[in-house]
C-alpha atoms as a PDB file:
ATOM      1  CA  UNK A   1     125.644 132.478  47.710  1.00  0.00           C
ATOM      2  CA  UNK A   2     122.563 133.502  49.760  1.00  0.00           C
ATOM      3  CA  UNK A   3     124.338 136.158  52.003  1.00  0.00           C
ATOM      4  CA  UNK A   4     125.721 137.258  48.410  1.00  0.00           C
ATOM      5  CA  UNK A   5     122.186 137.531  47.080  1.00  0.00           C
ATOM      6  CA  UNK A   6     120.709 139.029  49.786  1.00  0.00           C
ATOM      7  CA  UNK A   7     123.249 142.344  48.967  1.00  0.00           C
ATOM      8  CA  UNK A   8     126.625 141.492  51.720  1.00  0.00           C
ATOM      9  CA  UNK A   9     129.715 143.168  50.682  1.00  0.00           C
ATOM     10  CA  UNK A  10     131.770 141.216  53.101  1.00  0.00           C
ATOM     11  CA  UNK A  11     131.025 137.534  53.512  1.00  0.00           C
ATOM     12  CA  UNK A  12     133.827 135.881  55.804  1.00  0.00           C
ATOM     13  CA  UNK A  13     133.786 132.399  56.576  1.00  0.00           C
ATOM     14  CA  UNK A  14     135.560 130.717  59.269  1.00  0.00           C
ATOM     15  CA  UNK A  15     136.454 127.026  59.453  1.00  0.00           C
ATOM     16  CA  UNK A  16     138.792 125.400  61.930  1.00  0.00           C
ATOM     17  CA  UNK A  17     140.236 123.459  58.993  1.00  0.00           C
ATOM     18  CA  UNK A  18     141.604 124.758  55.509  1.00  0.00           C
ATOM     19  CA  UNK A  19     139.052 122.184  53.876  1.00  0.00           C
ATOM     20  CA  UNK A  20     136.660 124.121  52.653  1.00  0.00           C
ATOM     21  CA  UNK A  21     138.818 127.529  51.443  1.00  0.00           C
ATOM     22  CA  UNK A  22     137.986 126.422  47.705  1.00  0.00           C
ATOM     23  CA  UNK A  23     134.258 126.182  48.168  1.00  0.00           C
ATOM     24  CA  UNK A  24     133.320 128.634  50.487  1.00  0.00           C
ATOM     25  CA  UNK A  25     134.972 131.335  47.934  1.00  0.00           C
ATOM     26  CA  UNK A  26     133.086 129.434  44.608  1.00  0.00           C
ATOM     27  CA  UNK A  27     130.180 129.559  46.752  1.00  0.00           C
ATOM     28  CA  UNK A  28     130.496 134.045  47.424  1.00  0.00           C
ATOM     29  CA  UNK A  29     133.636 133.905  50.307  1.00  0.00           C
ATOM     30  CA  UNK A  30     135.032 137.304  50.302  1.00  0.00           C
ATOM     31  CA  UNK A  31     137.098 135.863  52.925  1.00  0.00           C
ATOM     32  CA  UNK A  32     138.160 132.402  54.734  1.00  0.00           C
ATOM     33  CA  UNK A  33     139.465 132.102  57.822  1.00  0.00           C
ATOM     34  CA  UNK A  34     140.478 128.391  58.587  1.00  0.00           C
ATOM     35  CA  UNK A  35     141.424 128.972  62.178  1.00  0.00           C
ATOM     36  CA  UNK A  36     143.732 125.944  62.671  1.00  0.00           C
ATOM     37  CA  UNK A  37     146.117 127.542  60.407  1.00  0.00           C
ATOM     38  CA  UNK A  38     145.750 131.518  60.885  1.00  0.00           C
ATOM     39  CA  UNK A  39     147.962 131.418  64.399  1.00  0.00           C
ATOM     40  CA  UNK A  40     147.783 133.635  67.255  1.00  0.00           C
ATOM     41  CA  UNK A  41     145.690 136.980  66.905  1.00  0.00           C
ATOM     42  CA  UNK A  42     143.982 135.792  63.138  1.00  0.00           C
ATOM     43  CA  UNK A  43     141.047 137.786  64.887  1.00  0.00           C
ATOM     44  CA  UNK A  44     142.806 141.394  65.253  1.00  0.00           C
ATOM     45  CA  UNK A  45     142.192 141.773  61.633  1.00  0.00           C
ATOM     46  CA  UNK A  46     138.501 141.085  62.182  1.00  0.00           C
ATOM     47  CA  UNK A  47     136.855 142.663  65.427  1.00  0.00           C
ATOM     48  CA  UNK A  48     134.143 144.398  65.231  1.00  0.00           C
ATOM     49  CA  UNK A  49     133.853 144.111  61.664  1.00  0.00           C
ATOM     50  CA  UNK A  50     130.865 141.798  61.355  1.00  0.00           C
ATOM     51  CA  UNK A  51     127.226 142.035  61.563  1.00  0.00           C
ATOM     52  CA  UNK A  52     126.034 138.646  61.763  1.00  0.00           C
ATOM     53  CA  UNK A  53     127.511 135.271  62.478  1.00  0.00           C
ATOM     54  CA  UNK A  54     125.501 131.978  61.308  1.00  0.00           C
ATOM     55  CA  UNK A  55     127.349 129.205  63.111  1.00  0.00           C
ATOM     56  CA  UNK A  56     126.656 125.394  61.312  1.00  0.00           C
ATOM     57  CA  UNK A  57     129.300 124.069  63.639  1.00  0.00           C
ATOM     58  CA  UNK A  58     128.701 121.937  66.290  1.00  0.00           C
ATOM     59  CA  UNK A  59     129.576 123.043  70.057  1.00  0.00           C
ATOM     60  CA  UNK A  60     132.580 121.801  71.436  1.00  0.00           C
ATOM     61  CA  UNK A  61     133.863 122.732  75.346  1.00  0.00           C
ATOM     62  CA  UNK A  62     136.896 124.495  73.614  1.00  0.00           C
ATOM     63  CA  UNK A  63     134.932 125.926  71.195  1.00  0.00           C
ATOM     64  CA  UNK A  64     136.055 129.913  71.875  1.00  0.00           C
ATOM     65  CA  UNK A  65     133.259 131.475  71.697  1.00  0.00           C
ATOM     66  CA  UNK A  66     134.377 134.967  72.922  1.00  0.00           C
ATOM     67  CA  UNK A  67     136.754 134.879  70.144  1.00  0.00           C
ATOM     68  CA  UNK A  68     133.976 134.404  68.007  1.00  0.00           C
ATOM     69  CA  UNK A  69     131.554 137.017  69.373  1.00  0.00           C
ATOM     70  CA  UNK A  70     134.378 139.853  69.419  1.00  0.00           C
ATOM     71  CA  UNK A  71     134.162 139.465  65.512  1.00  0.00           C
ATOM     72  CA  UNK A  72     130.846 140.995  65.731  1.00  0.00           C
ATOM     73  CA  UNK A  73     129.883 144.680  65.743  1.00  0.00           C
ATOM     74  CA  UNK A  74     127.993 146.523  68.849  1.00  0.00           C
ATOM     75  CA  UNK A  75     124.583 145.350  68.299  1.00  0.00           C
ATOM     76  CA  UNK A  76     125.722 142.279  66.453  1.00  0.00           C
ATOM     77  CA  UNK A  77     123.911 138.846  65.887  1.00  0.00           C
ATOM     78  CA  UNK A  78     124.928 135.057  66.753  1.00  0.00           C
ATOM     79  CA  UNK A  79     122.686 132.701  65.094  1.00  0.00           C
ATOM     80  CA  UNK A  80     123.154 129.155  66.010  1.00  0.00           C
ATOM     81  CA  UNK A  81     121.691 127.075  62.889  1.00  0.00           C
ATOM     82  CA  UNK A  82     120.264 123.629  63.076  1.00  0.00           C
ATOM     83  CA  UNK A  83     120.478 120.991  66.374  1.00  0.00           C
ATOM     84  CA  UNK A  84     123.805 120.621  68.027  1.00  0.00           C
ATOM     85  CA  UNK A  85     124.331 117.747  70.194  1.00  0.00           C
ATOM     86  CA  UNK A  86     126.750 119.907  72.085  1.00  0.00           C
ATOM     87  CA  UNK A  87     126.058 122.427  75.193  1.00  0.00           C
ATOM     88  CA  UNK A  88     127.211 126.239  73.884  1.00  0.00           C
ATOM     89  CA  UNK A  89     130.848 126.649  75.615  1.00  0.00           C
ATOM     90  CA  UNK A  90     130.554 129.341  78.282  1.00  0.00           C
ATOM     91  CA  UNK A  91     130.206 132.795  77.510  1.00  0.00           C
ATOM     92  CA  UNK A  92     131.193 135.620  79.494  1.00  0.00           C
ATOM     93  CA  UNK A  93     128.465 137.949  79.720  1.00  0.00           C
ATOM     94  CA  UNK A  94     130.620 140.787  79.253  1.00  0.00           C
ATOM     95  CA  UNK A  95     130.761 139.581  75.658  1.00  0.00           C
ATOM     96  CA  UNK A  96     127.392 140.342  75.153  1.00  0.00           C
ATOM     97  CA  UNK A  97     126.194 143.030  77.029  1.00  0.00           C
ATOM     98  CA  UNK A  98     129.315 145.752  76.219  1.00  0.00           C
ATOM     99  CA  UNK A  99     128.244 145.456  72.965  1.00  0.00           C
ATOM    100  CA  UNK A 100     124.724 144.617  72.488  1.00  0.00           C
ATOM    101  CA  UNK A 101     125.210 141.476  71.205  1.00  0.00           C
ATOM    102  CA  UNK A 102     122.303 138.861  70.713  1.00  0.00           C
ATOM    103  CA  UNK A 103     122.711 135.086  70.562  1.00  0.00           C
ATOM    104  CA  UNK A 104     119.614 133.501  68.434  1.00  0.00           C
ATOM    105  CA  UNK A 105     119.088 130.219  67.060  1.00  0.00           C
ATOM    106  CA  UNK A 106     117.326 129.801  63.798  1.00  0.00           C
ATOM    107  CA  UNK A 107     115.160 126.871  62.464  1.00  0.00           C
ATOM    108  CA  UNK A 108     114.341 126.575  58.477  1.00  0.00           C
ATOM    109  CA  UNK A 109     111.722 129.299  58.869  1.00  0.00           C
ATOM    110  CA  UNK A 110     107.925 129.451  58.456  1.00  0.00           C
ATOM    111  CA  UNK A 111     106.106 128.685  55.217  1.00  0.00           C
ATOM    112  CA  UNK A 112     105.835 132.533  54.469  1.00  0.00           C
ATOM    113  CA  UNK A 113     110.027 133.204  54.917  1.00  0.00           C
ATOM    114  CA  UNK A 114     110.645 130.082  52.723  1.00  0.00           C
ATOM    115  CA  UNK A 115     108.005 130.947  50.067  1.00  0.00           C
ATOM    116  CA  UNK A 116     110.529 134.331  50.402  1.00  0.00           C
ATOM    117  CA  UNK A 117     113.745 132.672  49.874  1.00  0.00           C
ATOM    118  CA  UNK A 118     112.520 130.278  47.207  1.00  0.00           C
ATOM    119  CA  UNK A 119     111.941 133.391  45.261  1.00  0.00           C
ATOM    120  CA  UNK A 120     115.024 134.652  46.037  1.00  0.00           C
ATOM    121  CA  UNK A 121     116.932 132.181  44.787  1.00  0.00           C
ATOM    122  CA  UNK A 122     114.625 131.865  41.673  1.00  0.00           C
ATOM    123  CA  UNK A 123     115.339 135.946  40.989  1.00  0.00           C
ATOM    124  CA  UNK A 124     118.875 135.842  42.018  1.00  0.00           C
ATOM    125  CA  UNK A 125     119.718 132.529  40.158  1.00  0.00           C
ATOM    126  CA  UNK A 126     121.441 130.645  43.010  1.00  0.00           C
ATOM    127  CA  UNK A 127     121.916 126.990  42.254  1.00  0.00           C
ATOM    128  CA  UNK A 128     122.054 124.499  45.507  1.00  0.00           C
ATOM    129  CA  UNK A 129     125.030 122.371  45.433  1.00  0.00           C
ATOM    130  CA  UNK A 130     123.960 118.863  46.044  1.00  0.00           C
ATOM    131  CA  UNK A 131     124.999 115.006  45.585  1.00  0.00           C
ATOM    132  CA  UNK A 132     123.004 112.396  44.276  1.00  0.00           C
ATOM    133  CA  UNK A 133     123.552 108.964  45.984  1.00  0.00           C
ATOM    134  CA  UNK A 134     122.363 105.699  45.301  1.00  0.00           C
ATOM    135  CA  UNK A 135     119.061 104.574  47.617  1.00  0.00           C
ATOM    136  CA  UNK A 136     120.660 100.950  48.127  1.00  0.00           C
ATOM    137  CA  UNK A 137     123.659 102.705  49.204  1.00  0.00           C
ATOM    138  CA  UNK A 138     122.004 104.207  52.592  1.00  0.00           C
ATOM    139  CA  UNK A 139     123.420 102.040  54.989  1.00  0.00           C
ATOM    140  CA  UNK A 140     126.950 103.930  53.176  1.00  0.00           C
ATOM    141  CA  UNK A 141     125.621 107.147  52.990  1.00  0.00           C
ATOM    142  CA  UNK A 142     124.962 107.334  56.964  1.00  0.00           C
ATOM    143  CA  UNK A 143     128.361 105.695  57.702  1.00  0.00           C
ATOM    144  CA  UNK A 144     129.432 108.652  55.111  1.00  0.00           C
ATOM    145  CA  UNK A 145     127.598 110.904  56.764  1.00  0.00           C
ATOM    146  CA  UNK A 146     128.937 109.957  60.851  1.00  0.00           C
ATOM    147  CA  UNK A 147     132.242 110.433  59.372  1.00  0.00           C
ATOM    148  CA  UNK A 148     131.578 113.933  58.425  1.00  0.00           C
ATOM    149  CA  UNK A 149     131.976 112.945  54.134  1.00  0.00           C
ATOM    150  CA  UNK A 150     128.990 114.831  53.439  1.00  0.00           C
ATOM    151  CA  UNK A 151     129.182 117.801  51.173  1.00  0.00           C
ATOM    152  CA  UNK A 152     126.237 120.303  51.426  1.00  0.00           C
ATOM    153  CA  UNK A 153     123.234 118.132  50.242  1.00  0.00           C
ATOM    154  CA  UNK A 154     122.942 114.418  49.648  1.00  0.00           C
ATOM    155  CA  UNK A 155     119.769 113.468  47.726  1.00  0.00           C
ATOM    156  CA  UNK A 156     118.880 109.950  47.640  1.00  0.00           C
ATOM    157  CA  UNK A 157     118.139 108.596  44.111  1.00  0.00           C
ATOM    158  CA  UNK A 158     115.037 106.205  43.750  1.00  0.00           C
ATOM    159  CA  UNK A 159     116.494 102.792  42.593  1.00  0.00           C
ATOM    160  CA  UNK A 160     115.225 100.015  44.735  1.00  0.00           C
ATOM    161  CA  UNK A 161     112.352  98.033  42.972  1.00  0.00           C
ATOM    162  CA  UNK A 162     109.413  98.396  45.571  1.00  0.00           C
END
């Protein structure tokens, strides 16, 4: 939806599992990739084609990474999002320097870039896609949450009696 708002033509997303094909199109998916299921080569079709890269995933050791990076144009960006636990897998430098490719990581941004993208949103009409649960259900919710249950945004609902 954002990349959508913010004017992509091509938004691509890639998922080892076939999952999230449904969502990630309702959400503004031009194309899905679930990699578990494309076979050998599923990246011919896409080299060089994209600018940017926003990984949510966690880092795994077999987590190809050149694969990944030879999806982006010269000049290109990898943006790691959020905290993995993980190391990143190893990267060959000739990934990145043949093609002037950066590797970033990206926090929530400073109070001026989300005062940006909250009016972004509010122009562009983009809804979040959230899930209310239940406060007394927290001790669920996190064993939801360790087995990877959670959809987008959980929002805890008030309803314990203080």
């Amino acid at each position: 939806m954002l990349a959508s708002a913010l004017g992509a033509k091509q938004v691509v997303v890639l998922s080892h599992s076939p999952r999230k094909r449904d969502d990630a199109l309702a959400l503004g998916a031009t194309d899905f990739i679930a990699s578990s299921e494309a076979g050998e080569g599923w990246e011919e079709n896409y080299k060089r084609t994209l600018d940017v890269i926003i990984c949510t995933a966690s880092f795994q050791e077999g987590m190809p990474i050149a694969t990944y990076l030879s999806l982006l144009k010269v000049g290109g960006t990898f943006y790691s999002i959020g905290m993995p636990e993980g190391n990143l897998p190893g990267i060959p430098p000739v990934s990145l320097v043949y093609n002037n490719i950066a590797l970033r990581g990206s926090n929530i941004g400073n109070r001026k870039e989300i005062l940006q993208m909250l009016d972004l949103v509010a122009e562009k009409g983009v809804k979040s896609w959230v899930q209310l649960r239940k406060m007394k259900e927290g001790g669920q919710v996190l064993e939801d949450l360790e087995n990877g249950k959670g959809r987008y945004r959980w929002v805890l609902e008030m309803d314990i009696e203080p």
